[in-house]
Protein backbone atom coordinates (compact mmCIF):
# COMPACT_ATOMS: atom_id res chain seq x y z
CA UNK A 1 5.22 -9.94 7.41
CA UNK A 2 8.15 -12.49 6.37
CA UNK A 3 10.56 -10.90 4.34
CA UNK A 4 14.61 -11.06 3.66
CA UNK A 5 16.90 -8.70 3.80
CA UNK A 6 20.08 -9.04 1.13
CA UNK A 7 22.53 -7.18 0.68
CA UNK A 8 21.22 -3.76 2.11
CA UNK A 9 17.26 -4.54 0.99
CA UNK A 10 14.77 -5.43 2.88
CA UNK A 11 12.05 -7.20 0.72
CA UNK A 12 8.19 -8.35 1.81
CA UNK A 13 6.45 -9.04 -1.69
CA UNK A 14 6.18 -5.91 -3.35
CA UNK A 15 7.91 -3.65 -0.41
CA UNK A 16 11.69 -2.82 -0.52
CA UNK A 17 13.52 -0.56 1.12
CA UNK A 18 17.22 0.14 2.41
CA UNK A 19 18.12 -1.86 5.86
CA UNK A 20 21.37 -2.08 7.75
CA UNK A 21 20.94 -5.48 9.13
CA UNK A 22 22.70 -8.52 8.37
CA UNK A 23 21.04 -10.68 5.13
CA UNK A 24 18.54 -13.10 5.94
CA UNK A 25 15.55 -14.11 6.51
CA UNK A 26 13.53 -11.71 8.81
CA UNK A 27 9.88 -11.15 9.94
CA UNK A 28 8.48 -7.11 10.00
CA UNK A 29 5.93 -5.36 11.52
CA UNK A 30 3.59 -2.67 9.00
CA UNK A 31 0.69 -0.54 10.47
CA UNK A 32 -1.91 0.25 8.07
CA UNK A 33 -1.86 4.09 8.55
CA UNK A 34 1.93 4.24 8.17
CA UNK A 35 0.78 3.42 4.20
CA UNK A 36 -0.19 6.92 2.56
CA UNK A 37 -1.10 7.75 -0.85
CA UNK A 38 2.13 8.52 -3.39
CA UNK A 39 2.75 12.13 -4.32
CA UNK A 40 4.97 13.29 -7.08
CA UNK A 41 6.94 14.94 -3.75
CA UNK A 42 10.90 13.36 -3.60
CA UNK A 43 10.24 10.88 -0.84
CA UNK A 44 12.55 10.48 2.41
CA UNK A 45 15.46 8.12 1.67
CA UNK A 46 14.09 4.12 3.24
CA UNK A 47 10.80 5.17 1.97
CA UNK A 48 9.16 1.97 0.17
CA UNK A 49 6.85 2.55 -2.76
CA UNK A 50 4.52 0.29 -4.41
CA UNK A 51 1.62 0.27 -6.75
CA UNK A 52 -2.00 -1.74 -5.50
CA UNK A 53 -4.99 -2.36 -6.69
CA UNK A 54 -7.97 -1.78 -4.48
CA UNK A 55 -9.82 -4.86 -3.70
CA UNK A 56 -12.32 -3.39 -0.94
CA UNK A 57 -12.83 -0.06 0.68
CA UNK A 58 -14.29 0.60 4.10
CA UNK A 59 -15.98 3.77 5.62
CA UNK A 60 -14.78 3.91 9.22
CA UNK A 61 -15.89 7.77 10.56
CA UNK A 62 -13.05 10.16 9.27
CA UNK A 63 -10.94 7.36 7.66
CA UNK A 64 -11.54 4.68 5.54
CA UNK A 65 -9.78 1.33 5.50
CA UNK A 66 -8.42 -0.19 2.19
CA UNK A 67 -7.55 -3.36 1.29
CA UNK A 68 -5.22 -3.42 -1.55
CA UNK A 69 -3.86 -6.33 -3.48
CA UNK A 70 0.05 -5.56 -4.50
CA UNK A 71 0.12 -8.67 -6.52
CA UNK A 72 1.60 -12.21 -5.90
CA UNK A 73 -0.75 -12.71 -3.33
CA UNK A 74 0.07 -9.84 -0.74
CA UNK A 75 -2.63 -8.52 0.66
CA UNK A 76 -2.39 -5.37 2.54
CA UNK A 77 -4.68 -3.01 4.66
CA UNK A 78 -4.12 0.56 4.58
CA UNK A 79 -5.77 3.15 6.68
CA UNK A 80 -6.16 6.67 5.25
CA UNK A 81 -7.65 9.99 6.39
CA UNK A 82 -10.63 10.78 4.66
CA UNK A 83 -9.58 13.77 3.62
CA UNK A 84 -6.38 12.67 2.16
CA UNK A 85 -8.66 9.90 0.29
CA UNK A 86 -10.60 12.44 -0.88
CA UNK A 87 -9.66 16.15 -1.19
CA UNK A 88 -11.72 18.85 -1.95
CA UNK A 89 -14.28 18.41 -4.82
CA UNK A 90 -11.87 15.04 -6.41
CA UNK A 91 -12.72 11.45 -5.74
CA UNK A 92 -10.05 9.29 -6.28
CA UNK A 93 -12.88 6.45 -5.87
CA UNK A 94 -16.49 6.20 -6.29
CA UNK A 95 -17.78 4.93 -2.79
CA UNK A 96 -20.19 2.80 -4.79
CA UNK A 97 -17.11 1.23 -6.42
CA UNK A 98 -17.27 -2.49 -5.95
CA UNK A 99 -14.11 -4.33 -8.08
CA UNK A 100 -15.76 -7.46 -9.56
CA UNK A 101 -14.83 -10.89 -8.16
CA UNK A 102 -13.65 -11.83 -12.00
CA UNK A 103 -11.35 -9.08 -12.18
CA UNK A 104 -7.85 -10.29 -11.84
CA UNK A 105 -4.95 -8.39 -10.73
CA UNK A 106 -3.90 -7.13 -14.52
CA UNK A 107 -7.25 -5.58 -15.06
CA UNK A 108 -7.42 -3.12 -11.70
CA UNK A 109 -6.35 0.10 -11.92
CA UNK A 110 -2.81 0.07 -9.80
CA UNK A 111 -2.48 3.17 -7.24
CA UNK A 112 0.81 3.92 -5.76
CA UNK A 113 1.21 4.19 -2.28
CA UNK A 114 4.46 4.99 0.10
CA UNK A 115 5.21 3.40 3.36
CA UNK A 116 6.91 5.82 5.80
């Protein structure tokens, strides 16, 4: 991902977080299981939170694979446990969920996720 860092930030699109390198222009690496679903929990300090929308979700045996749309363009893929997607007895989304193609980024309900 291209980003910049300035003065002390690091920023990709909807990402921030605290960095100790120099300002500039600088290019960052983001696995899609180090993206977990936000808790009300104090997070770590350099933790980056963000809110999504879901754009497409993907079974894949005991995870499933999102692809979330953080707005301006940034797509991101996020893989989560299946459990954590969906504890006991909740669903946090209907497997036969299917956002519609006219739905713009406004309209989708916005989940908040934390990169750690």
């Amino acid at each position: 991902m291209r980003g910049e860092i300035l003065d002390g930030t690091a920023r990709c699109g909807a990402l921030k977080w605290p960095a100790d390198d120099p300002s500039g222009a600088a290019i960052f690496s983001l696995r899609p299981e180090a993206i977990r679903l936000a808790s009300d929990a104090v997070t770590a300090p350099g933790t980056a939170r963000f809110r999504a929308a879901l754009q497409q979700q993907f079974f894949s045996g005991a995870s499933e694979l999102l692809e979330v749309n953080c707005g301006g363009g940034q797509l991101l893929r996020v893989r989560i446990l299946h459990e954590d997607l969906f504890p006991a007895n909740t669903t946090l989304f209907s497997r036969s969920r299917t956002p519609s193609a006219s739905m713009n980024e406004d309209q989708s309900e916005r989940i908040e996720f934390v990169v750690q």
